[in-house]
C-alpha atoms as a PDB file:
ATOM      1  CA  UNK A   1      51.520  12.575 -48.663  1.00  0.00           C
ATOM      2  CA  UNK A   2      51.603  14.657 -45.209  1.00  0.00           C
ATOM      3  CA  UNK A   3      48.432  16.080 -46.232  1.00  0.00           C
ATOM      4  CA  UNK A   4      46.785  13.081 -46.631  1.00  0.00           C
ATOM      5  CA  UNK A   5      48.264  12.330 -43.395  1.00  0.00           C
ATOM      6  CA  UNK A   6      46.890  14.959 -42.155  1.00  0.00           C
ATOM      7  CA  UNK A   7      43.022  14.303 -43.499  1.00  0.00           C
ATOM      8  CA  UNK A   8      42.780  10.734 -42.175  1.00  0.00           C
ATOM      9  CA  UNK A   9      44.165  12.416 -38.830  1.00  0.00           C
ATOM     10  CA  UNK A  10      41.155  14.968 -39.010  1.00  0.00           C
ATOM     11  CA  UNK A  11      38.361  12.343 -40.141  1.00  0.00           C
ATOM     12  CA  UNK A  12      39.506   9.761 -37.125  1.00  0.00           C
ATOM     13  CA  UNK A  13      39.452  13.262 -34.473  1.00  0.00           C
ATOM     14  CA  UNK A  14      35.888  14.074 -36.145  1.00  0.00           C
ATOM     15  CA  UNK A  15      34.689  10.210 -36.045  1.00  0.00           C
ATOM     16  CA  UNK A  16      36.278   9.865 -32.329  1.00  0.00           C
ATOM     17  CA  UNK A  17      34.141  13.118 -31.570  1.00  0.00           C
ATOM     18  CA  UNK A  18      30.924  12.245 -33.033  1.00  0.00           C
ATOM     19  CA  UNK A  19      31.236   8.711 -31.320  1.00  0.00           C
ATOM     20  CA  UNK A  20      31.688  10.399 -27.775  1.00  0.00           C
ATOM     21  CA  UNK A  21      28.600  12.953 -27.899  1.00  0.00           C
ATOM     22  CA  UNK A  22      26.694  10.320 -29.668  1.00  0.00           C
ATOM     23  CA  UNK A  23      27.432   7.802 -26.943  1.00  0.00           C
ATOM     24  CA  UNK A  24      27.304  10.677 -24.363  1.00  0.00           C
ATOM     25  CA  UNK A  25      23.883  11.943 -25.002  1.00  0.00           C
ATOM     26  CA  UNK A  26      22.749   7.645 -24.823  1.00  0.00           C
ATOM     27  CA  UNK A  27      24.452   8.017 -21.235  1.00  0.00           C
ATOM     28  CA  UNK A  28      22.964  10.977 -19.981  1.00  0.00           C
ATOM     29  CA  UNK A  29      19.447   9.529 -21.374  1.00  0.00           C
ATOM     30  CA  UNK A  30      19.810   6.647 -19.245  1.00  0.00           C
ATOM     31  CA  UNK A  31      20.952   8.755 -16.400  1.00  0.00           C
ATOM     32  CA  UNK A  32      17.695  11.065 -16.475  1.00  0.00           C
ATOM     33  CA  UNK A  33      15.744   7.742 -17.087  1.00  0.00           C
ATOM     34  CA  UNK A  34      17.143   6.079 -13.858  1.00  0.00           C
ATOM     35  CA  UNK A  35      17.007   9.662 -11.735  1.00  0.00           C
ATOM     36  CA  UNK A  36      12.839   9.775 -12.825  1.00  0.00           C
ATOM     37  CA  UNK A  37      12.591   5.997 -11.554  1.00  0.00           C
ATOM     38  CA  UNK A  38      14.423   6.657  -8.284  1.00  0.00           C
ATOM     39  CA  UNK A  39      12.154   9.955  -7.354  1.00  0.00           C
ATOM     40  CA  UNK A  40       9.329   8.129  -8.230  1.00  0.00           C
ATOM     41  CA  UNK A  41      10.146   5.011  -5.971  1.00  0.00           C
ATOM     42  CA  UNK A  42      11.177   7.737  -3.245  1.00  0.00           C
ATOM     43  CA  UNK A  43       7.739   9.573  -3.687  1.00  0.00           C
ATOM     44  CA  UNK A  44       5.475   5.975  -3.375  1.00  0.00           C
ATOM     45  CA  UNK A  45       7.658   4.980  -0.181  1.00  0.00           C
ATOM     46  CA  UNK A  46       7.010   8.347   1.171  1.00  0.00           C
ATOM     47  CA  UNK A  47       3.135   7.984   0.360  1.00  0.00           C
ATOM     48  CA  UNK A  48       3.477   4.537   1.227  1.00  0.00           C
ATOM     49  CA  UNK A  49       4.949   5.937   5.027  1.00  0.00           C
ATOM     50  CA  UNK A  50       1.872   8.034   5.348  1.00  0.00           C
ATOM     51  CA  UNK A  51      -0.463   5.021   4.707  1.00  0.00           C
ATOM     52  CA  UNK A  52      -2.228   2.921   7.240  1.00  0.00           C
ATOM     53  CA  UNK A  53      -4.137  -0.614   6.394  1.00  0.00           C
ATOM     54  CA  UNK A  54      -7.249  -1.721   8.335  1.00  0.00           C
ATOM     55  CA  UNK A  55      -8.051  -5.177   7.579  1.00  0.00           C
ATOM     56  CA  UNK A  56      -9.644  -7.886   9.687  1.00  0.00           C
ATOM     57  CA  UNK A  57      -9.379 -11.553  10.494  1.00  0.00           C
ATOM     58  CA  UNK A  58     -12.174 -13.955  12.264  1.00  0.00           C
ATOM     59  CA  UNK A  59     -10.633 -16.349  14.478  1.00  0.00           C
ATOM     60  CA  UNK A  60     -13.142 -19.480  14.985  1.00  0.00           C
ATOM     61  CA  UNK A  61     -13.806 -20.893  18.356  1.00  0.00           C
ATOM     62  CA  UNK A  62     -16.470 -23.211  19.913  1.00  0.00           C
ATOM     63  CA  UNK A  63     -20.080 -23.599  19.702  1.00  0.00           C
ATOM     64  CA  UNK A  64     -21.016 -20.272  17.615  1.00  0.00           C
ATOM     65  CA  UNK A  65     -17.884 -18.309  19.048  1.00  0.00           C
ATOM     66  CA  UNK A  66     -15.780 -16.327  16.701  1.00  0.00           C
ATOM     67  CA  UNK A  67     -13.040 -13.141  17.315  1.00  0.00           C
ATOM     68  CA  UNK A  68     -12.990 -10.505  14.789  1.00  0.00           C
ATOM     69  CA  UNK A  69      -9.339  -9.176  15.241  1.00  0.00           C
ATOM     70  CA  UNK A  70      -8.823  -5.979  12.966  1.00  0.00           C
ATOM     71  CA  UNK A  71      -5.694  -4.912  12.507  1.00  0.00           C
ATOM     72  CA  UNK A  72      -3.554  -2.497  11.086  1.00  0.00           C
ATOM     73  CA  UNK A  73      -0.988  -3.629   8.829  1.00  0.00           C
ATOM     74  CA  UNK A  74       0.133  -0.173   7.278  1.00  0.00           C
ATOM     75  CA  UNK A  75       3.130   1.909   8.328  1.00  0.00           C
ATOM     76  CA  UNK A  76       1.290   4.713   9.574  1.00  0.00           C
ATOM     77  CA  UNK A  77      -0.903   5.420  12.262  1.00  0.00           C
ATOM     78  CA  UNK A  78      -4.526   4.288  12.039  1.00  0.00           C
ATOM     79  CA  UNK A  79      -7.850   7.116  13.760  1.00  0.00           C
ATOM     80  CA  UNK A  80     -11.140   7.287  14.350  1.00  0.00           C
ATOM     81  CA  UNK A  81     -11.311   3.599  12.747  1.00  0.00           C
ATOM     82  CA  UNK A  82     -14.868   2.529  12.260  1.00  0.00           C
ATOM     83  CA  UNK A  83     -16.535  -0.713  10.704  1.00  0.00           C
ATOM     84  CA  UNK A  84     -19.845  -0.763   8.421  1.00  0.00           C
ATOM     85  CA  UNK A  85     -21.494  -4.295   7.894  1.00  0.00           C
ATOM     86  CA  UNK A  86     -21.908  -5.805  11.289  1.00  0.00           C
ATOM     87  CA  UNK A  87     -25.386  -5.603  11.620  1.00  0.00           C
ATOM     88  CA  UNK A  88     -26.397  -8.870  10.164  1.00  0.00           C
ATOM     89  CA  UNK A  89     -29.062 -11.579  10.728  1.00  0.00           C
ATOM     90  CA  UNK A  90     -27.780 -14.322  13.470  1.00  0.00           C
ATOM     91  CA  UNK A  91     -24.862 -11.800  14.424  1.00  0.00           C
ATOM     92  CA  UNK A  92     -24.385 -11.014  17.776  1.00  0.00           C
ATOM     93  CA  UNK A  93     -21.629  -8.430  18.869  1.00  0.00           C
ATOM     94  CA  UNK A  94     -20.958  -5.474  20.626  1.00  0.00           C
ATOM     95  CA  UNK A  95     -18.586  -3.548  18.592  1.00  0.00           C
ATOM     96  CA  UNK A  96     -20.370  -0.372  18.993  1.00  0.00           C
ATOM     97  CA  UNK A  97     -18.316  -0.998  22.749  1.00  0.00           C
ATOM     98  CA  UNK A  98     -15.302  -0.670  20.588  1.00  0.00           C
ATOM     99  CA  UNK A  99     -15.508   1.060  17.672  1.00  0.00           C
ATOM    100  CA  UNK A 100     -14.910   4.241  16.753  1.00  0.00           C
ATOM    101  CA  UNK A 101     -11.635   3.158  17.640  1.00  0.00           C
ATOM    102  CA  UNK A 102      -9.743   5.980  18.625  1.00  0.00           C
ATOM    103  CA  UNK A 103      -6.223   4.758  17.389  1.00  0.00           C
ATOM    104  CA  UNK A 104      -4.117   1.786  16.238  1.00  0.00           C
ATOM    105  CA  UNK A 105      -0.609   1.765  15.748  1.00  0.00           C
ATOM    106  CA  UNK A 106       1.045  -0.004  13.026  1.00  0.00           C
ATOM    107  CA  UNK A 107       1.249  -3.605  13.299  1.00  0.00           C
ATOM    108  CA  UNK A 108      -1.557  -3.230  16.580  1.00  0.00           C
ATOM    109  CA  UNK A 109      -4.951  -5.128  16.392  1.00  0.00           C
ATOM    110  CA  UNK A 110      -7.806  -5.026  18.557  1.00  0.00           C
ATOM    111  CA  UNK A 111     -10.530  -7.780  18.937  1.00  0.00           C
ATOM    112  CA  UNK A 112     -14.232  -8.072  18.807  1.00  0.00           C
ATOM    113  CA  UNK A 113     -15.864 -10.857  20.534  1.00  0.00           C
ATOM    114  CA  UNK A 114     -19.564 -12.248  18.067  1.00  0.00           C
ATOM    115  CA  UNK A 115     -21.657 -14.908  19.026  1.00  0.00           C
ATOM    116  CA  UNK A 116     -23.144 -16.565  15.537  1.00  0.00           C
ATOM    117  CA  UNK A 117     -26.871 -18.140  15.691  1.00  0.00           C
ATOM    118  CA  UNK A 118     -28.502 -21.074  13.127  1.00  0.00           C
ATOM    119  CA  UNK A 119     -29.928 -18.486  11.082  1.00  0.00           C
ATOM    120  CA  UNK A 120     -26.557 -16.816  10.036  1.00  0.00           C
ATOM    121  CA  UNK A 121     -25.297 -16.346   7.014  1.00  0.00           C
ATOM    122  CA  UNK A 122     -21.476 -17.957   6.378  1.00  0.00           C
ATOM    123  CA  UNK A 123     -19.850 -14.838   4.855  1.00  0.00           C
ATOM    124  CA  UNK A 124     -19.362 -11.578   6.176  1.00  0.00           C
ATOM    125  CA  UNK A 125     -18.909  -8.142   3.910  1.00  0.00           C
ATOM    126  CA  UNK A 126     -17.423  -5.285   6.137  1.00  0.00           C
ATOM    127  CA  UNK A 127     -16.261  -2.381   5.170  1.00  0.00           C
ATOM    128  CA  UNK A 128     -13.128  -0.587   7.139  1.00  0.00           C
ATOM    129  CA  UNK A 129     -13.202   3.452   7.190  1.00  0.00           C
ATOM    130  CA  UNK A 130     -10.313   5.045   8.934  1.00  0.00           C
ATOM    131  CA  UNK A 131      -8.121   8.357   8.937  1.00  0.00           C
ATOM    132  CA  UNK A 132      -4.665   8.262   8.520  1.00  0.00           C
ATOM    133  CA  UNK A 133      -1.803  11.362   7.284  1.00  0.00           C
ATOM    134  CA  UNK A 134      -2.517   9.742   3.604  1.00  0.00           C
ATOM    135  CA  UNK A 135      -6.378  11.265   3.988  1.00  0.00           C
ATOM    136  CA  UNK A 136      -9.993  11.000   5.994  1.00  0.00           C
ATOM    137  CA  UNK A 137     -12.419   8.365   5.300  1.00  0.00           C
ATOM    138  CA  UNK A 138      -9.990   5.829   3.843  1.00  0.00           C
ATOM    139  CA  UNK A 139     -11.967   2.583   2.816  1.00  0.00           C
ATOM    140  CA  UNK A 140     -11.327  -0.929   2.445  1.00  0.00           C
ATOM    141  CA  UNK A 141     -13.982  -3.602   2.321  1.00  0.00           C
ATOM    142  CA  UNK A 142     -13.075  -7.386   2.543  1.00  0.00           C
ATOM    143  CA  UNK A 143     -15.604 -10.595   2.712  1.00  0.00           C
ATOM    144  CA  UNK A 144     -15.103 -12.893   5.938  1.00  0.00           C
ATOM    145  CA  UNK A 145     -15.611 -16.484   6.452  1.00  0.00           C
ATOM    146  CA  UNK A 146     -17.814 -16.783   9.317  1.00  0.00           C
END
């Protein structure tokens, strides 16, 4: 009888064993699963820190009279900001006074007085090109309502 004791003693030791790797290797799994997401999330915010955003808004006013306010709604400073797509048909501006904008903080805008005539069209398509510490020559383009 003790050694039968003493085998169901043994197999419950080995079965408690095999339970706790078994359910430590699931663990440490999930752990290494968790530790990949987190350095990932910590290397996009980091990217994301280095990133400006150029984008632009027209502001309507009377008789023909619009403001194209471009802004910067990244987290990182915004150079040598330039705009492609101005020269259109019925479009009068002087943005060449203001652009190549030297730089725009985050959460800064600057504004571009245009003057629109019968013969314009009522969309815009500009295209934003601006250096930040993510790169040179980052684009965006966007369509306006005129």
């Amino acid at each position: 009888m003790e050694v039968w004791g003493l085998i169901i003693s043994i197999l419950a030791l080995l079965a408690s064993a095999f339970t706790y790797f078994k359910h430590d290797k699931k663990l440490k799994e999930q752990e290494r699963k968790i530790n990949e997401y987190q350095l990932k999330q910590i290397e996009k915010e980091d990217l994301e820190s280095k990133k400006a955003a150029i984008r632009g808004n027209i502001v309507k006013g009377l008789k023909g009279k619009r403001t194209l306010k471009v802004y910067n709604s990244g987290r990182a400073i915004a150079r040598n900001i330039r705009i492609e797509g101005l020269d259109v048909e019925g479009l009068f501006h002087r943005a060449d006074e203001v652009f190549p904008y030297e730089l725009m903080n985050p959460q800064d805008y600057t504004e571009v007085n245009i003057m629109l005539f019968n013969n314009c069209a009522p969309t815009i398509k500009l295209k934003y090109i601006w250096d930040d510490e993510s790169g040179k020559n980052n684009e965006f383009e966007q369509v306006l309502t005129l």
